[in-house]
C-alpha atoms as a PDB file:
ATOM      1  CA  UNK A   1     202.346 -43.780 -38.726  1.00  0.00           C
ATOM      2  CA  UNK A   2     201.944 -44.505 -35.250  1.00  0.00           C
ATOM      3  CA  UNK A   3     200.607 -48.120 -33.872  1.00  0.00           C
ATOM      4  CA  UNK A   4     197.413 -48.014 -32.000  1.00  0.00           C
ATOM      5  CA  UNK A   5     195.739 -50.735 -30.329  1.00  0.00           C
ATOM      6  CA  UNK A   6     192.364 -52.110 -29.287  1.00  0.00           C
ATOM      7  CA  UNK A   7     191.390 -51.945 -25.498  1.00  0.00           C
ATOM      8  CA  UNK A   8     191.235 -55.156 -24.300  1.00  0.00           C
ATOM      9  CA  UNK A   9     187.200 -54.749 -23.565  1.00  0.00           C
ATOM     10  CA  UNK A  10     186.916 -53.700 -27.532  1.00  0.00           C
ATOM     11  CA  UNK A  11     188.824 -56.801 -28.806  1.00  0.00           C
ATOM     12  CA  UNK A  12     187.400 -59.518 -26.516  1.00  0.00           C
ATOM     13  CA  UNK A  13     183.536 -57.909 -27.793  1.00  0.00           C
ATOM     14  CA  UNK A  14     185.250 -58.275 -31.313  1.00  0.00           C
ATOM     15  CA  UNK A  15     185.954 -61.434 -30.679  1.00  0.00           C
ATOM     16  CA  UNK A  16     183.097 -62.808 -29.354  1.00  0.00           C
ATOM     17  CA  UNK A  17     181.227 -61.042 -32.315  1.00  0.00           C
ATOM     18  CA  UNK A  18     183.088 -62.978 -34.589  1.00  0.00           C
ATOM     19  CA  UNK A  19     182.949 -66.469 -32.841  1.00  0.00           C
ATOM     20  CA  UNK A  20     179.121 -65.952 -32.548  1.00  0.00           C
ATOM     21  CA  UNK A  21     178.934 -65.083 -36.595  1.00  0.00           C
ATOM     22  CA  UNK A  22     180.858 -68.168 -37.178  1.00  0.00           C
ATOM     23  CA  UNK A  23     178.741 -70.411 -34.823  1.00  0.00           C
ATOM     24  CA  UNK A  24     175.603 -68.995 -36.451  1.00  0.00           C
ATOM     25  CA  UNK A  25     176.833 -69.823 -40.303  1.00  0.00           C
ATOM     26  CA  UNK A  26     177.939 -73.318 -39.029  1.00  0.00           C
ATOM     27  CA  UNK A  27     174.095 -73.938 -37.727  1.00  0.00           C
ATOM     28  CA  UNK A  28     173.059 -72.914 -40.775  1.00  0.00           C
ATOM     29  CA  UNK A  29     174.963 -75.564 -42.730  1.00  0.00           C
ATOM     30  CA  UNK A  30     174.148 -78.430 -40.284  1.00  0.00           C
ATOM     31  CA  UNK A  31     170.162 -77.072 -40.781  1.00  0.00           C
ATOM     32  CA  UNK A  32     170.805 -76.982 -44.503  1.00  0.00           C
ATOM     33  CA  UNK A  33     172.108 -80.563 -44.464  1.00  0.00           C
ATOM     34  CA  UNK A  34     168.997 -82.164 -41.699  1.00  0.00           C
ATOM     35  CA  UNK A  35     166.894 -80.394 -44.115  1.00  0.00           C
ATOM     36  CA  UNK A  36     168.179 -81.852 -47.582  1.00  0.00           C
ATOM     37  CA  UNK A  37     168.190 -85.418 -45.850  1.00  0.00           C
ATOM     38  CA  UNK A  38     164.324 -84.286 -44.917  1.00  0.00           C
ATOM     39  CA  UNK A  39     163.274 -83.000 -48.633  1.00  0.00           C
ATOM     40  CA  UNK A  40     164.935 -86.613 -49.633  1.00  0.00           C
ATOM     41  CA  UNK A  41     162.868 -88.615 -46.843  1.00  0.00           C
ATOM     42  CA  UNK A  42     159.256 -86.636 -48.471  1.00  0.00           C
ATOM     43  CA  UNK A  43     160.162 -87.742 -51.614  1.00  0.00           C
ATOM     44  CA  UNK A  44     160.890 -91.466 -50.759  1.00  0.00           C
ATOM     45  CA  UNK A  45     157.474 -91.160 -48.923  1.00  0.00           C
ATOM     46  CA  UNK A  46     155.657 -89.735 -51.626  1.00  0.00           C
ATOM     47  CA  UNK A  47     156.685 -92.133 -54.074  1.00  0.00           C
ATOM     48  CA  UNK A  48     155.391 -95.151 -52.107  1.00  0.00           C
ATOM     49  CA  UNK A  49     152.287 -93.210 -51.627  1.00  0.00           C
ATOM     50  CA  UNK A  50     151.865 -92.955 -55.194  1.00  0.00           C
ATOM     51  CA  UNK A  51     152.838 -96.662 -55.403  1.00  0.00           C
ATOM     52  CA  UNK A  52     150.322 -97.447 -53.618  1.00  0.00           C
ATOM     53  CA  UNK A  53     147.256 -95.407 -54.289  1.00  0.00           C
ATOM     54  CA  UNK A  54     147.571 -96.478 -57.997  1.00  0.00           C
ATOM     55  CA  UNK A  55     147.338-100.147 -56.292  1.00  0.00           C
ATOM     56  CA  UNK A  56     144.412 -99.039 -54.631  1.00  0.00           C
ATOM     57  CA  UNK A  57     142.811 -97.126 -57.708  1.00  0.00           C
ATOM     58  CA  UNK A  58     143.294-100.590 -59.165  1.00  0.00           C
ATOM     59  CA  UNK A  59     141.224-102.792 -56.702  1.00  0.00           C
ATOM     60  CA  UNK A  60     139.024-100.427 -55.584  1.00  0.00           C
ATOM     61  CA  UNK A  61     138.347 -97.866 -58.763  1.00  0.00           C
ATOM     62  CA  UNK A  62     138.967 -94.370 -59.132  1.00  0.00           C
ATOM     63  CA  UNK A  63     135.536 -93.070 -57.722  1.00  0.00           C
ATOM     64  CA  UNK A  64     136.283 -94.671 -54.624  1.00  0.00           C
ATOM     65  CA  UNK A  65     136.270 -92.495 -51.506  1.00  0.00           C
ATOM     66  CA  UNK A  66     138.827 -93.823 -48.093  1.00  0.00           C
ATOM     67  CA  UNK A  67     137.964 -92.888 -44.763  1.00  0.00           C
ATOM     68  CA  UNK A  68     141.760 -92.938 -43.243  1.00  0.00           C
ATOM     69  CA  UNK A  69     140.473 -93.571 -39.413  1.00  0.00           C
ATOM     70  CA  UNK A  70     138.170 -96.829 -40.120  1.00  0.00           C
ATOM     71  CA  UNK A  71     139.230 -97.930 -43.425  1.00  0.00           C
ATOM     72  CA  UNK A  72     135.723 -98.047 -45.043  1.00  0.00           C
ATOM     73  CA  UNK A  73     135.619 -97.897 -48.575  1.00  0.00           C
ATOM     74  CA  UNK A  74     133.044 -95.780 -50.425  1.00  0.00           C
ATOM     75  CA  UNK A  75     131.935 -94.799 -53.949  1.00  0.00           C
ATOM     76  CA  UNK A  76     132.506 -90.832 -54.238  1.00  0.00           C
ATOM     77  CA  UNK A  77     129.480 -88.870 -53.859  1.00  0.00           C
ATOM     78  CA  UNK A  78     128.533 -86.311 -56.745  1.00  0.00           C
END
């Protein structure tokens, strides 16, 4: 069988195809990673805001109502 041979043009587009593929799996894994050490950071966050609503359940009662932007406290409405 005879040897035949990519142009030069067909094996540097080849090439660049492939180097772009691999760039674009490695940014994948790198994304995967940031957003693993994210998922981890939401859960850290949503335990101490469990913590510390039950702390706030505790002094303030379970009915009570929080306006986030003055800090009044309130007795939920029905």
């Amino acid at each position: 069988m005879e040897s035949k041979k990519l142009t030069q043009e067909e094996l540097n587009n080849l090439q660049d195809l492939q180097s772009a593929f691999t760039k674009a799996k490695i940014s994948v894994g790198e994304l995967e990673i940031q957003k693993e050490g994210i998922i981890t950071s939401i859960k850290g966050i949503k335990s101490k805001f469990v913590q510390l609503e039950q702390e706030l359940i505790k002094k303030y009662g379970d009915q009570s109502v929080i306006n986030l932007q003055t800090g009044e406290v309130t007795e939920k409405k029905e």
